[in-house]
C-alpha atoms as a PDB file:
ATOM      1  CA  UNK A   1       0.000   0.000   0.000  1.00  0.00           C
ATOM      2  CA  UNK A   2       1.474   3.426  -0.925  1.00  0.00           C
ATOM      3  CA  UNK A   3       2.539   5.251   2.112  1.00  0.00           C
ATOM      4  CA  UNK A   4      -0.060   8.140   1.230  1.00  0.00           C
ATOM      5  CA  UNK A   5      -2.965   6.328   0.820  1.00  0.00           C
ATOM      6  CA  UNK A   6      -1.855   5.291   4.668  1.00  0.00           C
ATOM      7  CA  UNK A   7      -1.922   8.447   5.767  1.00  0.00           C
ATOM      8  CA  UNK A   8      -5.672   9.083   3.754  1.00  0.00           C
ATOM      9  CA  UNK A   9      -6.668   5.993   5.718  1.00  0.00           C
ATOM     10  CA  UNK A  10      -5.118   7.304   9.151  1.00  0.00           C
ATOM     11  CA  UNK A  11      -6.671  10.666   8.708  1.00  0.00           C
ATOM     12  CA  UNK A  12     -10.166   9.555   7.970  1.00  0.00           C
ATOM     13  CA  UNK A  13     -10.388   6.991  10.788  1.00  0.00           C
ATOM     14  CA  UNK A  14      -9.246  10.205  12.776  1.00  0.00           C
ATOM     15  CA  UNK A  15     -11.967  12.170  11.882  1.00  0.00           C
ATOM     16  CA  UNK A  16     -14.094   8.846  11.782  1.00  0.00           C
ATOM     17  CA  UNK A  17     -13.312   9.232  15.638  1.00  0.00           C
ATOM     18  CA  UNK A  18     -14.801  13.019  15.827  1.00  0.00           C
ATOM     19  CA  UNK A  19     -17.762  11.786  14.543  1.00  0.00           C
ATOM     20  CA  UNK A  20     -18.531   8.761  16.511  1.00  0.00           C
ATOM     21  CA  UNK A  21     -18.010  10.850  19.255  1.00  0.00           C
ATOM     22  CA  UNK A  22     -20.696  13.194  18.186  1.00  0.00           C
ATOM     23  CA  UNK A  23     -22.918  10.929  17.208  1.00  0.00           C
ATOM     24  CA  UNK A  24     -23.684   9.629  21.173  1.00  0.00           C
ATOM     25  CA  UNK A  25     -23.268  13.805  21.946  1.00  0.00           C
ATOM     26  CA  UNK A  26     -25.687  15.271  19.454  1.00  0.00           C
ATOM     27  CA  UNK A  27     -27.231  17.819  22.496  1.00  0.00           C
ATOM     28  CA  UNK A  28     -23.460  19.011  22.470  1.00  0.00           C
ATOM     29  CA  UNK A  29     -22.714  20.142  18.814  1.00  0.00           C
ATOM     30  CA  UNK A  30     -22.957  23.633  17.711  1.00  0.00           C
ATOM     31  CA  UNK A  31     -24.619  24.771  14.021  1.00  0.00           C
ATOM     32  CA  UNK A  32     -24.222  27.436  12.102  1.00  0.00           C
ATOM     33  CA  UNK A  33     -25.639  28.225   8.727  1.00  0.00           C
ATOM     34  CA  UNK A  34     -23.443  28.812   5.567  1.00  0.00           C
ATOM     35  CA  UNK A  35     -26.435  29.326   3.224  1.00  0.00           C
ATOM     36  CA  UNK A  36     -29.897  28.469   2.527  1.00  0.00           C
ATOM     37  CA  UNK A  37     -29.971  24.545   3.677  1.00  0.00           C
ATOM     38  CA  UNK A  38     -26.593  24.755   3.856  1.00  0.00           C
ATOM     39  CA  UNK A  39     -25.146  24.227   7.306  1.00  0.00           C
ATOM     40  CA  UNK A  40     -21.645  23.084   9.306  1.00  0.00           C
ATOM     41  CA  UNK A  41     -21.663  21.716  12.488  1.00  0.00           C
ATOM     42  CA  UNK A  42     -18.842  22.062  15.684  1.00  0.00           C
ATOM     43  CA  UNK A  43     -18.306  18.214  14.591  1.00  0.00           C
ATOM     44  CA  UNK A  44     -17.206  19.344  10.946  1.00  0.00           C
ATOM     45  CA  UNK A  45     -14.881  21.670  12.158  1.00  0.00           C
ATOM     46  CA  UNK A  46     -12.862  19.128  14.560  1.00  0.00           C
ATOM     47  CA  UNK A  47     -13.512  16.452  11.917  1.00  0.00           C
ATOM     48  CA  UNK A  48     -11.655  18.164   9.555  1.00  0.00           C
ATOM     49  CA  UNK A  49      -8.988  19.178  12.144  1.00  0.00           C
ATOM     50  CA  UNK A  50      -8.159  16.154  13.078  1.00  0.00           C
ATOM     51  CA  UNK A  51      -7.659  14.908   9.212  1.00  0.00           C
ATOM     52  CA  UNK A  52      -5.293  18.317   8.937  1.00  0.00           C
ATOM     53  CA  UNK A  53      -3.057  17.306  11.886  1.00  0.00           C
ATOM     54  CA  UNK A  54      -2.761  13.726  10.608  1.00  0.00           C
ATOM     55  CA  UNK A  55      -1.174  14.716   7.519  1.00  0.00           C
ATOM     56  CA  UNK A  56       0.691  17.771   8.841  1.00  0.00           C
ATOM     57  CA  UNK A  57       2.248  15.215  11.254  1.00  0.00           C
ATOM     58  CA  UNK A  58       3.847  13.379   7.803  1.00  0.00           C
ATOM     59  CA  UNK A  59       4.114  15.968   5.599  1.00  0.00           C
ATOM     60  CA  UNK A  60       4.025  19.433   6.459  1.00  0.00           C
ATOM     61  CA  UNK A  61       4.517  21.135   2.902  1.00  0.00           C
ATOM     62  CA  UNK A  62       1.461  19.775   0.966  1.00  0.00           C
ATOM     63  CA  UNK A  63      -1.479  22.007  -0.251  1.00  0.00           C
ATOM     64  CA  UNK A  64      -4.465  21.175   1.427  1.00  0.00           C
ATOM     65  CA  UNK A  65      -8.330  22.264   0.375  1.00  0.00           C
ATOM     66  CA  UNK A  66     -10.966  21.508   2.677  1.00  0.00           C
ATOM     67  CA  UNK A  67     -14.231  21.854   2.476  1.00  0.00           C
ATOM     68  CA  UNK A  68     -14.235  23.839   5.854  1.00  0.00           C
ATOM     69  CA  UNK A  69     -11.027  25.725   6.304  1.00  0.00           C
ATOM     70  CA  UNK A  70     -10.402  26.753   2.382  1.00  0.00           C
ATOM     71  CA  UNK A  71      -6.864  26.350   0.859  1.00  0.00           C
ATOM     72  CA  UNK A  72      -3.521  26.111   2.302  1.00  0.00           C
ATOM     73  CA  UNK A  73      -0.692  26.694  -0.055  1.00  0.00           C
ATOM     74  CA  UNK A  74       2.303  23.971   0.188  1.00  0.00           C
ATOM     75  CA  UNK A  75       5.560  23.841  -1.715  1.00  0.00           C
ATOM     76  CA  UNK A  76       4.970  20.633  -2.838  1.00  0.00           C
ATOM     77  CA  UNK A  77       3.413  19.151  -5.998  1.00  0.00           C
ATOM     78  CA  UNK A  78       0.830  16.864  -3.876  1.00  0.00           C
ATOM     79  CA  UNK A  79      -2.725  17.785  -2.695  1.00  0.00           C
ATOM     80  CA  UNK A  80      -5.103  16.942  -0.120  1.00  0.00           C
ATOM     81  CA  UNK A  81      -8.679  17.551  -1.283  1.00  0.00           C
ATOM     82  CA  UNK A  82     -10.919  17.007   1.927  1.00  0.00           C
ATOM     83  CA  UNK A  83     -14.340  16.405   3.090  1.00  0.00           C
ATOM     84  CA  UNK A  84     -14.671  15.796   6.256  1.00  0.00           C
ATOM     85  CA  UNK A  85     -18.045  14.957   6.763  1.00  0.00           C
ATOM     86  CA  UNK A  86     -20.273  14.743   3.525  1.00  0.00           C
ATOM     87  CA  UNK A  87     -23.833  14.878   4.394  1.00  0.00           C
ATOM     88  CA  UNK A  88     -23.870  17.223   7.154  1.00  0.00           C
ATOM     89  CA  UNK A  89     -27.457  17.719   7.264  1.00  0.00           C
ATOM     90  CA  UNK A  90     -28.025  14.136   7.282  1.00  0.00           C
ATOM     91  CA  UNK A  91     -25.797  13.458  10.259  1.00  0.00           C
ATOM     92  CA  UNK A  92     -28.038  16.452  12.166  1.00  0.00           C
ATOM     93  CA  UNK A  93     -30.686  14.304  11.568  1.00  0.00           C
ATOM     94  CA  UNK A  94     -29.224  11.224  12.411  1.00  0.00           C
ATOM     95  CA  UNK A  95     -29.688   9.790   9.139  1.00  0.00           C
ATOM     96  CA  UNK A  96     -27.575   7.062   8.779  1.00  0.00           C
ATOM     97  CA  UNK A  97     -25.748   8.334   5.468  1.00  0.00           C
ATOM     98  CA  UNK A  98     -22.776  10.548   5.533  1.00  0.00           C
ATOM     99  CA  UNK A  99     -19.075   9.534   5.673  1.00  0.00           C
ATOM    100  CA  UNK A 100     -15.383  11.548   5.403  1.00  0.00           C
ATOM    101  CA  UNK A 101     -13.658  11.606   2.192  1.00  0.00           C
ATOM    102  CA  UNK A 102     -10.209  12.472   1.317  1.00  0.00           C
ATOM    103  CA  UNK A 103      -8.506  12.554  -2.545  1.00  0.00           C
ATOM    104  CA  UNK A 104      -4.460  13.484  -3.228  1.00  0.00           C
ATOM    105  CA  UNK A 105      -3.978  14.974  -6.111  1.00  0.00           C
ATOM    106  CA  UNK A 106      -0.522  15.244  -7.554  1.00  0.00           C
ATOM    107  CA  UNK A 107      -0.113  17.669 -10.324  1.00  0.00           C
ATOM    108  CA  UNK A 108      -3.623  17.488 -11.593  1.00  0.00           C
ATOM    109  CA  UNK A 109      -4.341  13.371 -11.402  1.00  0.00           C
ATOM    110  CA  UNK A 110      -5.892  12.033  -8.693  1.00  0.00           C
ATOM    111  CA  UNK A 111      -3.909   9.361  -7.262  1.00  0.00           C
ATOM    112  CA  UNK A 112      -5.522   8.290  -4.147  1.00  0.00           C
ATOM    113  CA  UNK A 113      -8.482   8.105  -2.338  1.00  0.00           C
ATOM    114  CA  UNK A 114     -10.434   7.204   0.767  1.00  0.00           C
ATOM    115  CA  UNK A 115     -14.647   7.375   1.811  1.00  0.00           C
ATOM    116  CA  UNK A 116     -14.958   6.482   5.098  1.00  0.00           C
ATOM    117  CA  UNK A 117     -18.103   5.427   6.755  1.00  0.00           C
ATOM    118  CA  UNK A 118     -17.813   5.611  10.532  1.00  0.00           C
ATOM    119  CA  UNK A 119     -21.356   4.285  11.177  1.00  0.00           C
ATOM    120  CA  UNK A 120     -20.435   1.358   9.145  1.00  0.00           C
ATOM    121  CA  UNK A 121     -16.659   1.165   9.388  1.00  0.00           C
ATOM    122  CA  UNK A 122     -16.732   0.662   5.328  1.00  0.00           C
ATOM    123  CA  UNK A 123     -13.348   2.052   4.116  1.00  0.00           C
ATOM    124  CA  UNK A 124     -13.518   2.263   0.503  1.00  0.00           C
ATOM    125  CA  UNK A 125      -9.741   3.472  -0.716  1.00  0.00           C
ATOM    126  CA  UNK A 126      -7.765   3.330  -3.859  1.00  0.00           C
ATOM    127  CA  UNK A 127      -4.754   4.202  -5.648  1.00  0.00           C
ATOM    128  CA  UNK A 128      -3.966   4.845  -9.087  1.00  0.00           C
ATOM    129  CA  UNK A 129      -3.491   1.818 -10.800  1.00  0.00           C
ATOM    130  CA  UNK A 130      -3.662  -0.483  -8.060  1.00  0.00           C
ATOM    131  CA  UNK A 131      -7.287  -1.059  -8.364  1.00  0.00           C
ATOM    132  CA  UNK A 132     -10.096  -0.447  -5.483  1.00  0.00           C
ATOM    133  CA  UNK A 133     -11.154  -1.709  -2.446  1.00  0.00           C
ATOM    134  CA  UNK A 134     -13.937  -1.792   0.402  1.00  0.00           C
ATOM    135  CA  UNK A 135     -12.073  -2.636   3.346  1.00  0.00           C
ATOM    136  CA  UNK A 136      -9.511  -5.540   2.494  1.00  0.00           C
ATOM    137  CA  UNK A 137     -11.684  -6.620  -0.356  1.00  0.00           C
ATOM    138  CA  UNK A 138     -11.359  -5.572  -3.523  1.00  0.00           C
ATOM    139  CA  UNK A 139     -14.622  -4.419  -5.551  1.00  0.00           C
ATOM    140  CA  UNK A 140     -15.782  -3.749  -9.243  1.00  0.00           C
ATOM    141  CA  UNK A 141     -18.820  -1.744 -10.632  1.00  0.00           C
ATOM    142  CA  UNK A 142     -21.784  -3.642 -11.533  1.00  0.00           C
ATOM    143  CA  UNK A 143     -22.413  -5.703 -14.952  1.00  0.00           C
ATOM    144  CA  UNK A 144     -26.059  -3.852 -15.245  1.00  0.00           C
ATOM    145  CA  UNK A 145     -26.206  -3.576 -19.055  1.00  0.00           C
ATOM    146  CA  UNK A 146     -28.687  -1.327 -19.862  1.00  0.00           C
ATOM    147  CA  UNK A 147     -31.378   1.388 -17.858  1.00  0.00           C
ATOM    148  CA  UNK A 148     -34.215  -0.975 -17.540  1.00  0.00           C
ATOM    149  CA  UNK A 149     -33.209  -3.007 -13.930  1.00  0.00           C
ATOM    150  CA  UNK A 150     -30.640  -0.501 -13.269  1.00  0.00           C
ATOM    151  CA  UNK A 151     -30.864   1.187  -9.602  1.00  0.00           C
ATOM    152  CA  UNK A 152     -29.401   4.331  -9.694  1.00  0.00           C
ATOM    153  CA  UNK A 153     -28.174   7.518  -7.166  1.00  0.00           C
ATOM    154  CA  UNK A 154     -28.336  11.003  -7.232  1.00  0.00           C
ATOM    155  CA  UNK A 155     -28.896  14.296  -5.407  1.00  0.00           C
ATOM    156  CA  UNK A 156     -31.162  16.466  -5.624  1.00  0.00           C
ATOM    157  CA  UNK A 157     -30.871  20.753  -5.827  1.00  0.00           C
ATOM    158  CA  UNK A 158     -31.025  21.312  -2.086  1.00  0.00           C
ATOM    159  CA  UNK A 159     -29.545  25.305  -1.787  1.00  0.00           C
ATOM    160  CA  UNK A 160     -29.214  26.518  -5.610  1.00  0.00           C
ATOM    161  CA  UNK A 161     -32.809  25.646  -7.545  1.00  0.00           C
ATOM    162  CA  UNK A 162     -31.773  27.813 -10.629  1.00  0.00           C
ATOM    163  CA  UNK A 163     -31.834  24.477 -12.770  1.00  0.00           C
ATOM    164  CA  UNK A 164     -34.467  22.423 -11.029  1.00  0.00           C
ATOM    165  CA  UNK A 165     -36.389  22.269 -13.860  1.00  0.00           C
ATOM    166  CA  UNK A 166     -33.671  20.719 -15.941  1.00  0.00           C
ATOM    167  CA  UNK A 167     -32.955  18.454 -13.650  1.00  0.00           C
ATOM    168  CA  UNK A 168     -36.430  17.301 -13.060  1.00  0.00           C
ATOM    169  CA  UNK A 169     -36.529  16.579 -16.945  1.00  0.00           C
ATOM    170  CA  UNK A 170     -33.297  14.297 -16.389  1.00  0.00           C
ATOM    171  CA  UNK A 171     -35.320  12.659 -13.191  1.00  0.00           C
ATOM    172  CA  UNK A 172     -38.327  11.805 -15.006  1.00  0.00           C
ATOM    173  CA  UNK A 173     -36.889  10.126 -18.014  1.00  0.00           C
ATOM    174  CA  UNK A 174     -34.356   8.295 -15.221  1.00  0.00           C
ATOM    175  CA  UNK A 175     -37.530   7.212 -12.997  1.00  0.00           C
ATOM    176  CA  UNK A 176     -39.193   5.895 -15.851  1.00  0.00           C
ATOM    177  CA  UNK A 177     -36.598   4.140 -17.450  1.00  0.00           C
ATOM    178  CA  UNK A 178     -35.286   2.427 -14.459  1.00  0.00           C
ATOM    179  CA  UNK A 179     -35.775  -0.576 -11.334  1.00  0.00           C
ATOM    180  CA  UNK A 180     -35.620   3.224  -9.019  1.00  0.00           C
ATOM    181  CA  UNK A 181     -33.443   6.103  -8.087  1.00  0.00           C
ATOM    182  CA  UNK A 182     -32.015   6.851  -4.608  1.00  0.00           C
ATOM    183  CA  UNK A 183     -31.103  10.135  -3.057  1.00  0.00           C
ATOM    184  CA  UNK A 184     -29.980   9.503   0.502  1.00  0.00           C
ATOM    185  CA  UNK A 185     -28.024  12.494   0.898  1.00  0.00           C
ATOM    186  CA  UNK A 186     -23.937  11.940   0.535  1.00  0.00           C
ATOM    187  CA  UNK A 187     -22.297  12.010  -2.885  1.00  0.00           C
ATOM    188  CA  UNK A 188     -19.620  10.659  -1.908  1.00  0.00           C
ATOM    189  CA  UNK A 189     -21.242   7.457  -0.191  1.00  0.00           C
ATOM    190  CA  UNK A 190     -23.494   7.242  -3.459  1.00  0.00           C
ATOM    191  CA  UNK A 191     -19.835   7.254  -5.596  1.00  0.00           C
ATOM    192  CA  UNK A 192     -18.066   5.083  -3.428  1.00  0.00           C
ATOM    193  CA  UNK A 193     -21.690   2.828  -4.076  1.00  0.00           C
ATOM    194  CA  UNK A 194     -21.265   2.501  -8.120  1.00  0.00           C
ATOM    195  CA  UNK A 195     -17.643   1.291  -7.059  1.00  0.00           C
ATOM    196  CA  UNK A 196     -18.780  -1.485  -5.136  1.00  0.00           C
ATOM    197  CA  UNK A 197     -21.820  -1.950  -7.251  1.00  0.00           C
ATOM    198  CA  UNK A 198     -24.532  -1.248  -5.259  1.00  0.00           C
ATOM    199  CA  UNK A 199     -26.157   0.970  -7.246  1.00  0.00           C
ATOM    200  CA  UNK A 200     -25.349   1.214 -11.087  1.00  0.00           C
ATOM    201  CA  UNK A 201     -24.576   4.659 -11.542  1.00  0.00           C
ATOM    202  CA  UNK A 202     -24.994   7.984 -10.685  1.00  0.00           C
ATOM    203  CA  UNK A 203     -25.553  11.736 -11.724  1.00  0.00           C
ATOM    204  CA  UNK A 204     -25.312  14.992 -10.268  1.00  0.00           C
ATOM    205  CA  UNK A 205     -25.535  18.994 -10.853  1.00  0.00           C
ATOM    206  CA  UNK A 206     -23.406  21.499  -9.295  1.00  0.00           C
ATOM    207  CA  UNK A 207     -21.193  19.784  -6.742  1.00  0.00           C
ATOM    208  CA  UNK A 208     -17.617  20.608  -4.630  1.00  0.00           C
ATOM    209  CA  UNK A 209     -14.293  19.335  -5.594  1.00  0.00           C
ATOM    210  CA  UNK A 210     -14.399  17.704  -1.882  1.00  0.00           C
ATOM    211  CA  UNK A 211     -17.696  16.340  -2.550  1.00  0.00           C
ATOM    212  CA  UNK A 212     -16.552  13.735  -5.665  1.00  0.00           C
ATOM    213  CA  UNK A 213     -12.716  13.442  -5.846  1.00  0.00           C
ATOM    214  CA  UNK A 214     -12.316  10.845  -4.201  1.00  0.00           C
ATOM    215  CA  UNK A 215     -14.957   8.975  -5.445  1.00  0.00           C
ATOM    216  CA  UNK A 216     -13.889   9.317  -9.047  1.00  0.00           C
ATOM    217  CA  UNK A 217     -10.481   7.552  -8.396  1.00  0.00           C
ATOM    218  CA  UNK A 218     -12.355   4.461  -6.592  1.00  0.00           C
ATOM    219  CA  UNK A 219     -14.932   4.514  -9.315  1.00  0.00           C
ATOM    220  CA  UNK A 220     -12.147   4.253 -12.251  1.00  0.00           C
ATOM    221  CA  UNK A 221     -10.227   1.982 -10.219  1.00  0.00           C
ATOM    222  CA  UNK A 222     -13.506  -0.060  -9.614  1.00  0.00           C
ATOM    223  CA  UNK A 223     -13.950  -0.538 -13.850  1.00  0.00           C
ATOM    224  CA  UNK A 224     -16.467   2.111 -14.222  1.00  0.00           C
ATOM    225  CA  UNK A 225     -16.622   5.549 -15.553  1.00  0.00           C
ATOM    226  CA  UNK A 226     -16.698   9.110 -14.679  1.00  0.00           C
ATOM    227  CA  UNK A 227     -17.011  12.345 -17.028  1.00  0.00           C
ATOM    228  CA  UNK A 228     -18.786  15.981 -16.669  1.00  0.00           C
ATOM    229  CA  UNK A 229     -22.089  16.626 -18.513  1.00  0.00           C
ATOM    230  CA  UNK A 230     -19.739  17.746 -21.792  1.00  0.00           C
ATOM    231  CA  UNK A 231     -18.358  14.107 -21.532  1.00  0.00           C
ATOM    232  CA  UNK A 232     -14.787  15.354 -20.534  1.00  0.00           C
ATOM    233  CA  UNK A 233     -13.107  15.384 -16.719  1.00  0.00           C
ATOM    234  CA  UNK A 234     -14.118  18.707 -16.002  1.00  0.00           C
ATOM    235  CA  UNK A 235     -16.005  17.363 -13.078  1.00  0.00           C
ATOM    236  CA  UNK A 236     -13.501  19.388 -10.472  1.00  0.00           C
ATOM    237  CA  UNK A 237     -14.443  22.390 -11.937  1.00  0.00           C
ATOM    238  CA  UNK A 238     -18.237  21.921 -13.206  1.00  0.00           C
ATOM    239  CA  UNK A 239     -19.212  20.096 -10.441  1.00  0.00           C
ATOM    240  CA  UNK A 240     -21.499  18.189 -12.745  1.00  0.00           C
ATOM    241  CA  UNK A 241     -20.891  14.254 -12.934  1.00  0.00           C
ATOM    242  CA  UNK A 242     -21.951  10.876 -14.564  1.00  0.00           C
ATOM    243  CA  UNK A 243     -20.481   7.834 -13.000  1.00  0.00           C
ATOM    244  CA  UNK A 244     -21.409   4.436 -14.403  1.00  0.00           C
ATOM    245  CA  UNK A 245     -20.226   1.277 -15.199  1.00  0.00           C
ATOM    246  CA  UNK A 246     -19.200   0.963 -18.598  1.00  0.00           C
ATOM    247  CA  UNK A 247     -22.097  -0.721 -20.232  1.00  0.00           C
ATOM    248  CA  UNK A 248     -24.889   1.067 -18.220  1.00  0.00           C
ATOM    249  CA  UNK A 249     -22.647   5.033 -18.777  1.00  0.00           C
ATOM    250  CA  UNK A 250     -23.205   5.453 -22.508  1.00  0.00           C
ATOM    251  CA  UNK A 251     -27.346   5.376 -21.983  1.00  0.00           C
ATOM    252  CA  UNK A 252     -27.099   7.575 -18.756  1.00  0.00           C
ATOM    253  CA  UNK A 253     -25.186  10.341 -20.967  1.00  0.00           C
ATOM    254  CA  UNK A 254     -27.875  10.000 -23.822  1.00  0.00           C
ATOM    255  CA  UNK A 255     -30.129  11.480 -21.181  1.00  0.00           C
ATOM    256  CA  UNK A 256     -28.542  13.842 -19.598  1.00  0.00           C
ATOM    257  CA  UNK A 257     -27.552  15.137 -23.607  1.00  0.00           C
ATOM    258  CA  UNK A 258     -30.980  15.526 -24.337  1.00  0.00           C
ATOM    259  CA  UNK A 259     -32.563  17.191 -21.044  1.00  0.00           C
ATOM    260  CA  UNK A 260     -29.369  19.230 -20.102  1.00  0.00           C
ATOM    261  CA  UNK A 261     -29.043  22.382 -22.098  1.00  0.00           C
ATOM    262  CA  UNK A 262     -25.566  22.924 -23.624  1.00  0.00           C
ATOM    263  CA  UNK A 263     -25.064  25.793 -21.347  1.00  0.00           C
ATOM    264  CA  UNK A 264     -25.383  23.800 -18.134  1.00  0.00           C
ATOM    265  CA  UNK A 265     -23.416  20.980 -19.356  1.00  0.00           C
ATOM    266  CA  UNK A 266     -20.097  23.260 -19.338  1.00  0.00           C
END
């Protein structure tokens, strides 16, 4: 195992720790609101701390951007792109769904990547090259062949409802088409679950960096594939992603093609 996917693994059981603890504490955490249904919680915060100090403790000139604290500049060619809890509103809940997830990124390519589950203790993980894995296992994207049967993921606009409409054009042709759709409220669980074939793909509007690096890496490493709405890797920039595997991905971008204007699939 490459000595930074280690340290992904280390940091994200570290923050997996914040969270547990928070979890049996929930009359204890603090909330504040970033936007409309938009919210960060005192567990975020320390969360994403303790990922931080894990890899300062190795390697103290990365670059770092976290979802939380912003970006830290490094003199280094290697990146830490960081989540430390995805599905915030869903762990306020106590919705079973959210997880921490962690991508390095070494002059541009993604190279590794971890989704942690604490509720679960699933660690999904990969490196370039060296295929993925859920825990000490190693997992592949479904064989679903075609829409009909297929179960797949998504999210839907929850702050920004400026192209609800489009997407509710995607929805319906998806629902129609399809065994059902899922939106349980973490992207990067939902990624992490076309890697490991639970569900068969999965498509999304207007997401973070944070919110899908790491799942792309485990999803390519898994067999299956990711691309933006224009069908390049823009994803980190867009924020707009189709993840399949690679018999069910060609008939999920037909769709989004034909109900995604050209000017939201930039």
């Amino acid at each position: 195992m490459h000595p930074l996917l280690n340290i992904a693994k280390e940091a994200a059981e570290a923050a997996g720790h914040v969270i547990r603890h928070y979890q049996e504490r929930f009359d204890q955490i603090t909330v504040e609101h970033k936007g409309r249904n938009d919210y960060v919680s005192q567990c975020d915060f320390e969360a994403e701390q303790a990922i931080i100090k894990t890899i300062r403790k190795y390697h103290k000139d990365h670059k770092i951007l976290a979802e939380e604290s912003g970006a830290q500049n490094g003199t280094s060619p290697i990146e830490w792109i960081i989540d430390p809890l995805d599905g915030t509103t869903n762990f306020l809940h106590q919705f079973p769904q959210y997880a921490v997830s962690i991508a390095v990124r070494e002059k541009g390519k993604l190279m590794h990547a971890v989704i942690y589950d604490p509720r679960a203790e699933e660690m999904f993980s990969a490196s370039r090259g060296s295929g993925a894995y859920l825990n000490n296992y190693r997992i592949r994207v479904s064989e679903q062949k075609t829409l009909n049967n297929a179960l797949l993921a998504t999210g839907f606009p929850y702050h920004d409802f400026s192209y609800v409409d489009t997407y509710l054009a995607g929805l319906k042709v998806f629902m129609t088409s399809t065994a059902g759709i899922r939106r349980a409220g973490s992207a990067a669980l939902d990624l992490a679950y076309v890697a490991c074939g639970r569900v068969d793909g999965f498509w999304e509007f207007n997401l973070k960096p944070w919110d899908i690096a790491a799942g792309i890496l485990i999803i390519k490493e898994a067999g299956g594939f990711t691309t933006d709405f224009a069908g390049s890797e823009n994803y980190l920039e867009s924020g707009n992603i189709i993840a399949a595997n690679p018999k069910l991905f060609k008939e999920m971008a037909q769709v989004i093609s034909k109900t995604v204007p050209p000017e939201l699939r930039k």
